[in-house]
Protein backbone atom coordinates (compact mmCIF):
# COMPACT_ATOMS: atom_id res chain seq x y z
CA UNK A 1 -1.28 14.16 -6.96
CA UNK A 2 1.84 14.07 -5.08
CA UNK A 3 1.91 13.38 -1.55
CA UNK A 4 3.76 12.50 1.52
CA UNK A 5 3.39 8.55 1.88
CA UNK A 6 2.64 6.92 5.36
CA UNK A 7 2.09 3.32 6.15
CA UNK A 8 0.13 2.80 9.38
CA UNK A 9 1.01 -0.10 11.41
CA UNK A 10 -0.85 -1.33 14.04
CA UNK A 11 0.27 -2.51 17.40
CA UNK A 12 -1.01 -6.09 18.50
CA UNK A 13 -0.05 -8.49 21.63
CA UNK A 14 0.20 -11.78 18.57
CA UNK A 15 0.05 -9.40 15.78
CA UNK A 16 1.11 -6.35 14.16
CA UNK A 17 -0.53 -4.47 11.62
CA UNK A 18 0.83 -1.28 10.25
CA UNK A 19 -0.39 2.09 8.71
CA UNK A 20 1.06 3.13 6.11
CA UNK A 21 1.60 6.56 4.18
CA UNK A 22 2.42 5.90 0.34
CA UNK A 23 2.41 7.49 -2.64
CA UNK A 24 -0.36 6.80 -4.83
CA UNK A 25 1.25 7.69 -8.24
CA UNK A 26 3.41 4.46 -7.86
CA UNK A 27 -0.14 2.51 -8.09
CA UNK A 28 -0.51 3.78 -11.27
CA UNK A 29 2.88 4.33 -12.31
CA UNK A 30 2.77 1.88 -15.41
CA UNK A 31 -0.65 3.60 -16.23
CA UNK A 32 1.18 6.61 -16.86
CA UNK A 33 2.85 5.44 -20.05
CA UNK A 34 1.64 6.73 -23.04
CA UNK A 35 1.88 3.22 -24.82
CA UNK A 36 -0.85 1.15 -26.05
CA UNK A 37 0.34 -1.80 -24.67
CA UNK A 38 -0.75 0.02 -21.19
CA UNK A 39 -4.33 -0.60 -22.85
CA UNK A 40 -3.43 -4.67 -22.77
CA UNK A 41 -5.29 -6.43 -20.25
CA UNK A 42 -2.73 -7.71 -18.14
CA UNK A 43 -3.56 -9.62 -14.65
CA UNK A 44 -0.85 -8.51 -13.09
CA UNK A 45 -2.19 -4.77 -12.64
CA UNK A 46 -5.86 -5.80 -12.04
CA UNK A 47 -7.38 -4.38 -14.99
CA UNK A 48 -10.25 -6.01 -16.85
CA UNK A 49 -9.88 -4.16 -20.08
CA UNK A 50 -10.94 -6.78 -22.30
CA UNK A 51 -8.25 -7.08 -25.05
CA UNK A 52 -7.46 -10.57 -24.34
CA UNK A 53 -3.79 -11.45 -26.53
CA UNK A 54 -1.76 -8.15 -27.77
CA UNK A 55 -1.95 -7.47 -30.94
CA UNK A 56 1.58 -5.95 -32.15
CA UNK A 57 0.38 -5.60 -35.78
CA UNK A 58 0.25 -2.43 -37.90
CA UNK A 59 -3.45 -2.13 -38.03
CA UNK A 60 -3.77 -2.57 -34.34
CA UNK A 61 -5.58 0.37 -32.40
CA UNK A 62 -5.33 2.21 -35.96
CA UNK A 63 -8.91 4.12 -35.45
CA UNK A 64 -7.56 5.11 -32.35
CA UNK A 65 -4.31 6.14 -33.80
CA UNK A 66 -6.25 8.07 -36.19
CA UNK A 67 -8.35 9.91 -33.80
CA UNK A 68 -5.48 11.16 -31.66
CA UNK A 69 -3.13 12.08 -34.30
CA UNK A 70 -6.16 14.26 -35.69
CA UNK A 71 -6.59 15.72 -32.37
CA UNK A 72 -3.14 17.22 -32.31
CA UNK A 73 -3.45 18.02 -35.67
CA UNK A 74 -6.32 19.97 -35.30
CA UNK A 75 -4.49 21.53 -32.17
CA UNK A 76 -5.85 20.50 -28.86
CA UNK A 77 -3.03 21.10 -27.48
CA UNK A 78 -3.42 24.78 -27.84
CA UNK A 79 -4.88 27.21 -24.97
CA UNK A 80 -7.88 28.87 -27.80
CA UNK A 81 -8.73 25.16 -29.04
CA UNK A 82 -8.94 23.98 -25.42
CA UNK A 83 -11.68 26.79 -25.01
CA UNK A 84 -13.68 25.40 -27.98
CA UNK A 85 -13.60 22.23 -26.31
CA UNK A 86 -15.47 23.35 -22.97
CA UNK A 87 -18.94 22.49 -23.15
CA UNK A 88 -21.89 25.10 -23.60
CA UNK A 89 -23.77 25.64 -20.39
CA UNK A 90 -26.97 26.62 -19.96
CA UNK A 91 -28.12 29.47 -17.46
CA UNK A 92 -29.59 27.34 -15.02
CA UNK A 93 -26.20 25.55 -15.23
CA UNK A 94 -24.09 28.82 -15.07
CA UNK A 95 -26.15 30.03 -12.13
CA UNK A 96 -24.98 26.93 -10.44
CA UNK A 97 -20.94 27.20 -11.52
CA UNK A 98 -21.25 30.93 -10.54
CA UNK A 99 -22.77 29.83 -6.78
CA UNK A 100 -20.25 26.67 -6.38
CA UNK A 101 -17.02 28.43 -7.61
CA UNK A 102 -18.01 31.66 -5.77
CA UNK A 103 -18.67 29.62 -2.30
CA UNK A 104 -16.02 27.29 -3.03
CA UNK A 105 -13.17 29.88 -2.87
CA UNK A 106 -14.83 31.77 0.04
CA UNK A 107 -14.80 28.52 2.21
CA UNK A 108 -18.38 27.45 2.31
CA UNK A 109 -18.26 23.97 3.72
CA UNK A 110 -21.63 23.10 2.00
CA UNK A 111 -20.40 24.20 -1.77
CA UNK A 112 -17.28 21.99 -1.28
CA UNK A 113 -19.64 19.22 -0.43
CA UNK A 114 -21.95 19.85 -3.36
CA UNK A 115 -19.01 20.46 -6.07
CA UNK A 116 -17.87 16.93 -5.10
CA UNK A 117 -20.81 15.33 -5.64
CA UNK A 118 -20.70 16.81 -8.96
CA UNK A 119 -17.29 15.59 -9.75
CA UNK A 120 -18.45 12.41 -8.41
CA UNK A 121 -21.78 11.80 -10.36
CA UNK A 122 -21.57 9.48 -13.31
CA UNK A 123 -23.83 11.31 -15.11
CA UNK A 124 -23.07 12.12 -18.75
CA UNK A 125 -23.77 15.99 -18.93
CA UNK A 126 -23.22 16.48 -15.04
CA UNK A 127 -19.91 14.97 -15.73
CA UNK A 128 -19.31 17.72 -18.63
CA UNK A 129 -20.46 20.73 -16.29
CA UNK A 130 -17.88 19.28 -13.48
CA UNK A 131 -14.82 20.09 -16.00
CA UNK A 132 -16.04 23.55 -16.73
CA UNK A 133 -15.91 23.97 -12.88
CA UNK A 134 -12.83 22.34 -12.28
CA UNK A 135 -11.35 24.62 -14.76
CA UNK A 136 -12.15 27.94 -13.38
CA UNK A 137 -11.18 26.35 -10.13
CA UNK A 138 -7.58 24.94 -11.96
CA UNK A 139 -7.24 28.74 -13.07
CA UNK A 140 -7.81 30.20 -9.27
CA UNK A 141 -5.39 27.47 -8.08
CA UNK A 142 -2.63 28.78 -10.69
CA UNK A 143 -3.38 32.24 -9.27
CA UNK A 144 -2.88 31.40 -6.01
CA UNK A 145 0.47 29.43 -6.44
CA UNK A 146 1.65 32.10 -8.37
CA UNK A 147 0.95 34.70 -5.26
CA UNK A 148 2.77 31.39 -3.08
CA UNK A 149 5.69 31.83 -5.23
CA UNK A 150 5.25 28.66 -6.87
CA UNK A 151 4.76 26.33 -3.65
CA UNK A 152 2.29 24.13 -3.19
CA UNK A 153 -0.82 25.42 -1.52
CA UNK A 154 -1.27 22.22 0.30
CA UNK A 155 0.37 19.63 1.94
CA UNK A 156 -1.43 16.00 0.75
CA UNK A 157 -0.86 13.40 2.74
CA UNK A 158 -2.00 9.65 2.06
CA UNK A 159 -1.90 7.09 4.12
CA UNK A 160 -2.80 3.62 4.32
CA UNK A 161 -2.70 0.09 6.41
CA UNK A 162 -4.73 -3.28 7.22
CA UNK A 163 -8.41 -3.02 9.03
CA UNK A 164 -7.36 -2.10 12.21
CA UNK A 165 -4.39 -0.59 12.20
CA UNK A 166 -5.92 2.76 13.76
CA UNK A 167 -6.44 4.84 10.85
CA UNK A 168 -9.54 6.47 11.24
CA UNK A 169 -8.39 6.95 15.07
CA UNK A 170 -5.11 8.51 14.11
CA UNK A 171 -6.89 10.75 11.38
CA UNK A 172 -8.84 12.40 14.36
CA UNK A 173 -6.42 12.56 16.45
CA UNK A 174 -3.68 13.92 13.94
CA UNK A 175 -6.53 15.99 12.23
CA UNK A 176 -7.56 17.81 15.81
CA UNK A 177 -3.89 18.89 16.87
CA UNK A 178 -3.37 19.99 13.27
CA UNK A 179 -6.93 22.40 13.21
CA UNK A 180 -5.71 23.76 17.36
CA UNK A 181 -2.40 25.36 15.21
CA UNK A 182 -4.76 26.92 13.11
CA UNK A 183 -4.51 24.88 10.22
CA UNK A 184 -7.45 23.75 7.74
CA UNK A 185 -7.70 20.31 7.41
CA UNK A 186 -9.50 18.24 4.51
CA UNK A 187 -10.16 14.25 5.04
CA UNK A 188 -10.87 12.28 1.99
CA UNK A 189 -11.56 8.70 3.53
CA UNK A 190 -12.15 5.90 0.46
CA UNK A 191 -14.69 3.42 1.93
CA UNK A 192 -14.34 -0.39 0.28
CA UNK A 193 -17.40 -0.84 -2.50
CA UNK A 194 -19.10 -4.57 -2.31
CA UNK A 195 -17.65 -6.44 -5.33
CA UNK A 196 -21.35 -8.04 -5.78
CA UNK A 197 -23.75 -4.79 -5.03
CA UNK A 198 -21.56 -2.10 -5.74
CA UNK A 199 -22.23 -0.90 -2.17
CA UNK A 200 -20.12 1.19 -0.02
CA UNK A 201 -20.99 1.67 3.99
CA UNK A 202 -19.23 5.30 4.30
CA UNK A 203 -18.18 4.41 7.73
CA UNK A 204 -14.93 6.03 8.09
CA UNK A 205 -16.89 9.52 9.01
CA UNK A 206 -18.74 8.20 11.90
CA UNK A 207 -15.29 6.67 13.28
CA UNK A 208 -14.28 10.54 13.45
CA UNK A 209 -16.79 12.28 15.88
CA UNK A 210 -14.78 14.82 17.31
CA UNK A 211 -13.22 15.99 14.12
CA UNK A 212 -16.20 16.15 11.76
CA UNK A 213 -17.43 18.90 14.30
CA UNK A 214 -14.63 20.95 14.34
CA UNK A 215 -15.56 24.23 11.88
CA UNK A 216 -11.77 23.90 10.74
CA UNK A 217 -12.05 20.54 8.93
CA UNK A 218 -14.12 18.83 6.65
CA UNK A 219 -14.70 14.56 6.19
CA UNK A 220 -15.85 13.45 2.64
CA UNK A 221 -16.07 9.80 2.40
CA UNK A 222 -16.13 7.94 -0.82
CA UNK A 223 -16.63 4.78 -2.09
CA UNK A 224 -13.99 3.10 -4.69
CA UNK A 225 -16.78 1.59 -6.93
CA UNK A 226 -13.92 -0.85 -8.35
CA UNK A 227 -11.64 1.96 -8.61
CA UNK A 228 -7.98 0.32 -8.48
CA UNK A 229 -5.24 1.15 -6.50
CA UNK A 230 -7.08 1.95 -3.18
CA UNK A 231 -8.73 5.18 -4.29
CA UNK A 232 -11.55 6.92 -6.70
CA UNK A 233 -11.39 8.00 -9.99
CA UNK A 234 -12.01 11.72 -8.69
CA UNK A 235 -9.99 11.39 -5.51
CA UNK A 236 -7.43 13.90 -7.56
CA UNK A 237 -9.93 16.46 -8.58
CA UNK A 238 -11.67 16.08 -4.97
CA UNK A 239 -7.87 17.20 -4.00
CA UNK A 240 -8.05 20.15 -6.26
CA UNK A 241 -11.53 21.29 -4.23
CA UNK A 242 -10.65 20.81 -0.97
CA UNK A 243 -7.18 23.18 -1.77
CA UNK A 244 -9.09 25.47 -3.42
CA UNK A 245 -11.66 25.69 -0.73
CA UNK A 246 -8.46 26.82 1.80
CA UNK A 247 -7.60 23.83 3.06
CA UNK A 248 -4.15 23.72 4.05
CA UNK A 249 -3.67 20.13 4.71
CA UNK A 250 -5.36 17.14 2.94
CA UNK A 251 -5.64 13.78 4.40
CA UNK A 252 -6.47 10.89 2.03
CA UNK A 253 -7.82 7.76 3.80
CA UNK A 254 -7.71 5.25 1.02
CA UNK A 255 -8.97 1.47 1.24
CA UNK A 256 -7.29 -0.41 3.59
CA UNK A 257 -5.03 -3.18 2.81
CA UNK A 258 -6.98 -6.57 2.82
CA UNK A 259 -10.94 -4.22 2.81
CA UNK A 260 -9.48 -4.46 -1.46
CA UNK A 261 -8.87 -7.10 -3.66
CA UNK A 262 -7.17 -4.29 -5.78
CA UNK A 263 -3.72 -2.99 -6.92
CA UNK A 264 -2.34 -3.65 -3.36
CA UNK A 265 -2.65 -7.15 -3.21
CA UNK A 266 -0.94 -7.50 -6.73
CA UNK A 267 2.15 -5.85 -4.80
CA UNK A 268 3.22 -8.55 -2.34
CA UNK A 269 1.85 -6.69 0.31
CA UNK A 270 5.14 -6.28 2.91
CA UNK A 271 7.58 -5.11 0.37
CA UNK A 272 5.48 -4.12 -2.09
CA UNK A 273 3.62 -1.49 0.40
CA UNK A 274 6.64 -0.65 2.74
CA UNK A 275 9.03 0.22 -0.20
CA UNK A 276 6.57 3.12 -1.37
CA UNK A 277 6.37 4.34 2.51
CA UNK A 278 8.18 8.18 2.95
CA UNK A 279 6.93 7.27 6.63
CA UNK A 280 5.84 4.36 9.08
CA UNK A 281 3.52 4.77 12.03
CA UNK A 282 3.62 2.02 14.37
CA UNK A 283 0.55 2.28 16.26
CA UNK A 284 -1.29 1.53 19.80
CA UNK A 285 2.26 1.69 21.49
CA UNK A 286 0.92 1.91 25.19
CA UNK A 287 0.34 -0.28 28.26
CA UNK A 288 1.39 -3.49 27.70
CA UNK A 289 1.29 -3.14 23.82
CA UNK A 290 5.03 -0.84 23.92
CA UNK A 291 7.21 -3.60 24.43
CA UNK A 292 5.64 -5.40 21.10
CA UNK A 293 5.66 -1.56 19.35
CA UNK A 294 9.73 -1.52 20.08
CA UNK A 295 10.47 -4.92 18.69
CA UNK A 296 8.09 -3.95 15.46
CA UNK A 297 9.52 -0.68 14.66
CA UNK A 298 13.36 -2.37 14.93
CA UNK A 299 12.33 -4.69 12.63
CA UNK A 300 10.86 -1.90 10.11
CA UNK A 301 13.80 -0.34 10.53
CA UNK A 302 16.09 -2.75 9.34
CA UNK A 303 13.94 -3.51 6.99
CA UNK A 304 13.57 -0.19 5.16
CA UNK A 305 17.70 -0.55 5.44
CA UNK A 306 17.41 -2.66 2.43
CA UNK A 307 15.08 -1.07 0.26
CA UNK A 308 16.55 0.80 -3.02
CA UNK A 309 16.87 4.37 -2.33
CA UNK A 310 13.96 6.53 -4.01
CA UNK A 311 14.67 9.83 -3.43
CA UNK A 312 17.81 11.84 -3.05
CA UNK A 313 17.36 13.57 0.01
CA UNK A 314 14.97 11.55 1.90
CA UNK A 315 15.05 8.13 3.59
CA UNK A 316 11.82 6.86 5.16
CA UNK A 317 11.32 6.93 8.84
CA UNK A 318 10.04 4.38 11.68
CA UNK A 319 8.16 6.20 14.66
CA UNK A 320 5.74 4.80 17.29
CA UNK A 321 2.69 6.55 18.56
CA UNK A 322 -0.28 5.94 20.28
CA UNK A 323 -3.79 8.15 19.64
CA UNK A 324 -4.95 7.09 22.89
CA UNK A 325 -2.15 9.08 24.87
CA UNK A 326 -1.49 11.33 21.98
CA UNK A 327 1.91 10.30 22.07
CA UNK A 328 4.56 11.09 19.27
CA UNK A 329 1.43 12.56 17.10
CA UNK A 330 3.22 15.78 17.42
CA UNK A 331 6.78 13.99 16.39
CA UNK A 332 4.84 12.80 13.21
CA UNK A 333 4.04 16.01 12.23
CA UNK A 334 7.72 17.37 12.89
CA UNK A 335 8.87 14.48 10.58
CA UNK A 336 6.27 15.77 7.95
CA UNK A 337 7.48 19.02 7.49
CA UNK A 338 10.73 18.11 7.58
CA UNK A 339 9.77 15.74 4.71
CA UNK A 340 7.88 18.89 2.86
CA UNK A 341 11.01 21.32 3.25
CA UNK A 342 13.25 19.00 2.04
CA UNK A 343 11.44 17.52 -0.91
CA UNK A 344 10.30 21.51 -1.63
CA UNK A 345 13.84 22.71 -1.54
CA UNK A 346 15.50 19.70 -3.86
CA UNK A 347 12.48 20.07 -6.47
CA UNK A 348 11.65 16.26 -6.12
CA UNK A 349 8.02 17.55 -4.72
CA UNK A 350 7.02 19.51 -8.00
CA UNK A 351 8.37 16.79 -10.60
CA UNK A 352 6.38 14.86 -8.41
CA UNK A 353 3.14 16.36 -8.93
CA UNK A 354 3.65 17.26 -12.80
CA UNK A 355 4.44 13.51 -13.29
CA UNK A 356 1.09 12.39 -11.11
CA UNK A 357 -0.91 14.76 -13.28
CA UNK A 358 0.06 13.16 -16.11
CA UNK A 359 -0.84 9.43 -15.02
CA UNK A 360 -4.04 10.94 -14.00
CA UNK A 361 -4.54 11.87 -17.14
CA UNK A 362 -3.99 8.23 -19.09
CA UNK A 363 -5.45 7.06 -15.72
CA UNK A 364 -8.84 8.64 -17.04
CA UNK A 365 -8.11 8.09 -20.95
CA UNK A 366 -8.07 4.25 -19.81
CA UNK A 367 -11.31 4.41 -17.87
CA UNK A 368 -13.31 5.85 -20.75
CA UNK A 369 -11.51 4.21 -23.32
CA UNK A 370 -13.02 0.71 -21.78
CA UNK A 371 -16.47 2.74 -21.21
CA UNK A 372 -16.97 3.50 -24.66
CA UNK A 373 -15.57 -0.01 -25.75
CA UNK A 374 -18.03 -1.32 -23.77
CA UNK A 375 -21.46 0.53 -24.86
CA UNK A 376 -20.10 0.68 -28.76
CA UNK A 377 -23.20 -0.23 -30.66
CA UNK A 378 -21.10 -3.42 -32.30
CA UNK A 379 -19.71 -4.31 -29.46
CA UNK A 380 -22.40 -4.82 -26.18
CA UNK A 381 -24.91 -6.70 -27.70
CA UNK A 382 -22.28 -9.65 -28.28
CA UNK A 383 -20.63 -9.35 -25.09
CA UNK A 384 -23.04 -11.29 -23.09
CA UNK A 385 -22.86 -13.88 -26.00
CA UNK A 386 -19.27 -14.25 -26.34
CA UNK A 387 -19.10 -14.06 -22.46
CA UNK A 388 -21.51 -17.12 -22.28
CA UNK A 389 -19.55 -18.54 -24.78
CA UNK A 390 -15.98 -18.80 -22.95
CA UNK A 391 -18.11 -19.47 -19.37
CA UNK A 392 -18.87 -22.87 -21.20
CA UNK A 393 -15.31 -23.90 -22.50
CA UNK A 394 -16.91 -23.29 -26.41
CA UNK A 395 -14.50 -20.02 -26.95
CA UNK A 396 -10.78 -19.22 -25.67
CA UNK A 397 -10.84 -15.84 -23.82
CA UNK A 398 -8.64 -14.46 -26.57
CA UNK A 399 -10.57 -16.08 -29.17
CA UNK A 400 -13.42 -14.02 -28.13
CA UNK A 401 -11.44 -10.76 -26.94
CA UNK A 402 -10.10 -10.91 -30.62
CA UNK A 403 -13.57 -10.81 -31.99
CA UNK A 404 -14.97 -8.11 -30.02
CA UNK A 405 -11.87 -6.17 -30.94
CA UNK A 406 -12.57 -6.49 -34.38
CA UNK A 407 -16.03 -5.57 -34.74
CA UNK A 408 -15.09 -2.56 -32.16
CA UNK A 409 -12.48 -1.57 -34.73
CA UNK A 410 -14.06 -1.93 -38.08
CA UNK A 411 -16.76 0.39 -37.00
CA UNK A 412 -14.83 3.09 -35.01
């Protein structure tokens, strides 16, 4: 998904915190590759796949190997054998596509809702009926691109910052001047899951009273359960919804920096987060706080000064606002568009988004990759035993990484 990029920072009389607007691709930028090293476990991305040392031999991954290269050989690739793929429905199941794709595209607040949840559930065969809808909807989105002359039919924006930078205040304010120009606004906010319960609180809605009324804009939180990078696993097919539900504009809200122990604290938070910034939001600059706002915005702008150049027409901006006045909100949005019609006319926005859709894709191959290595019939009933074993000092984690690799392999 490719999206404008804004870091949040907010405003303090000791401290300053900051908002930030980035672009989530470059989380999972190295995700993207289509290399089986990606598939290493390697602490410096977070992930917990457990491979334990690389293994660069021959026979390494070679069931795997096998089952992909007979997958294109069979012809996946192609449009017909994609058909044969999609799953068989039932009519209970059709009646329900027919209702959620037919409200979906005629706006109906509570089909978006419900079509979410779908794409959300873990559940095996709802999971299955999701990509049948998310097809139809993929082909109505192609449509109506088409009829857009090949534009976008949204403008995504993410942004992110610390606790307390003003986020969820922004978001409603930003969010309520954007629905009084008649535009349709769509806020994805990704709530922090407990690393011990798996719970999420789904706060970030209540933080937005005045917007989750307004008819012209809908509020879907979500919670990460463990998802790297600050968002879900389904954030990018939630994004897909939402547009083709007529939403114009769509916010994403992920984790904030410090509520995750996640990809952005693997990236040296200052650098790491303000490199990927297209814009910076200093926040709360009012009262007696504007005097602190001025001195942190110089400082962000000299900073940015040294940062390698990403794109070829664009150079990230420093602004100041404050929700509480409503000040500069409407400057941000200038500087957004501007962004959008610059990034639109150079072609850098479409590469973008073909790119992102493609390190969605391993993104998800990864995911269920470690879910079926996981509940492989030679493989969980020694997990807890080899994971007791290595707890105690008895095996080396790549001892024990090697064999559970090797009865995964000899039976796949």
């Amino acid at each position: 998904m490719s999206l404008l990029k804004a870091f949040l920072v907010g405003n303090k009389m000791n401290k300053s915190s900051t908002l930030l607007r980035f672009p989530l691709y470059q989380l999972l930028k190295n995700v993207g590759k289509p290399s089986w090293e990606n598939f290493c476990w390697k602490s410096s991305h977070g992930f917990t796949f457990p491979y334990g040392q690389r293994d660069n031999s021959p026979q390494s991954f070679c069931s795997w190997r096998r089952m992909f290269s007979k997958g294109l050989k069979s012809g996946l690739g192609c449009p017909a054998a994609v058909e044969q793929q999609t799953p068989e429905v039932s009519d209970k199941e059709q009646r329900l596509l027919r209702k959620l794709y037919t409200g979906l595209i005629q706006g109906h607040r509570a089909c978006l809702a419900e079509a979410i949840t779908l794409i959300e559930s873990t559940h095996k065969r709802k999971k299955e009926v999701a990509q049948v809808l998310l097809q139809k909807v993929l082909a109505h989105h192609r449509e109506q691109e088409q009829l857009n002359k090949g534009k976008p039919l949204a403008f995504r924006v993410g942004l992110s910052g610390p606790p307390g930078a003003g986020k969820s205040t922004f978001i409603e304010c930003f969010g309520k001047m954007l629905t009084e120009r008649r535009h349709k606004v769509s806020v994805l906010a990704v709530d922090p899951s407990s690393s011990t319960t798996g719970g999420s609180l789904l706060g970030d809605k209540t933080r937005m009273t005045e917007l989750s009324r307004d008819l012209n804009a809908y509020i879907r939180p979500s919670p990460t359960r463990g998802t790297l990078g600050g968002v879900t696993r389904t954030t990018n097919e939630a994004i897909l919804l939402c547009e083709g539900g007529g939403y114009d504009i769509v916010l994403v809200e992920t984790v904030g920096v410090g509520q995750s122990e996640f990809a952005v604290a693997d990236m040296g938070i200052k650098r790491g987060i303000i490199e990927m910034a297209d814009l910076v939001v200093i926040t709360k600059a009012d009262g007696d706080l504007i005097v602190p706002a001025r001195r942190i915005q110089a400082e962000y702008v000299s900073a940015l000064k040294l940062l390698h150049k990403r794109s070829k027409v664009w150079r990230p901006k420093v602004m100041r606002i404050s929700a509480k006045t409503g000040e500069g909100i409407s400057d941000v949005w200038d500087k957004m568009t501007e962004f959008q019609e610059l990034m639109l006319t150079s072609g850098e926005l479409l590469a973008k988004r073909r790119r992102q859709q493609k390190v969605w894709m391993w993104n998800v191959i990864q995911e269920s990759m470690l879910d079926h290595f996981r509940h492989h019939s030679e493989v969980k009933d020694q997990i807890p035993l080899l994971e007791d074993k290595v707890a105690d000092g008895i095996l080396s984690p790549g001892l024990a990484a090697d064999l559970l690799l090797r009865a995964f392999k000899e039976k796949s």
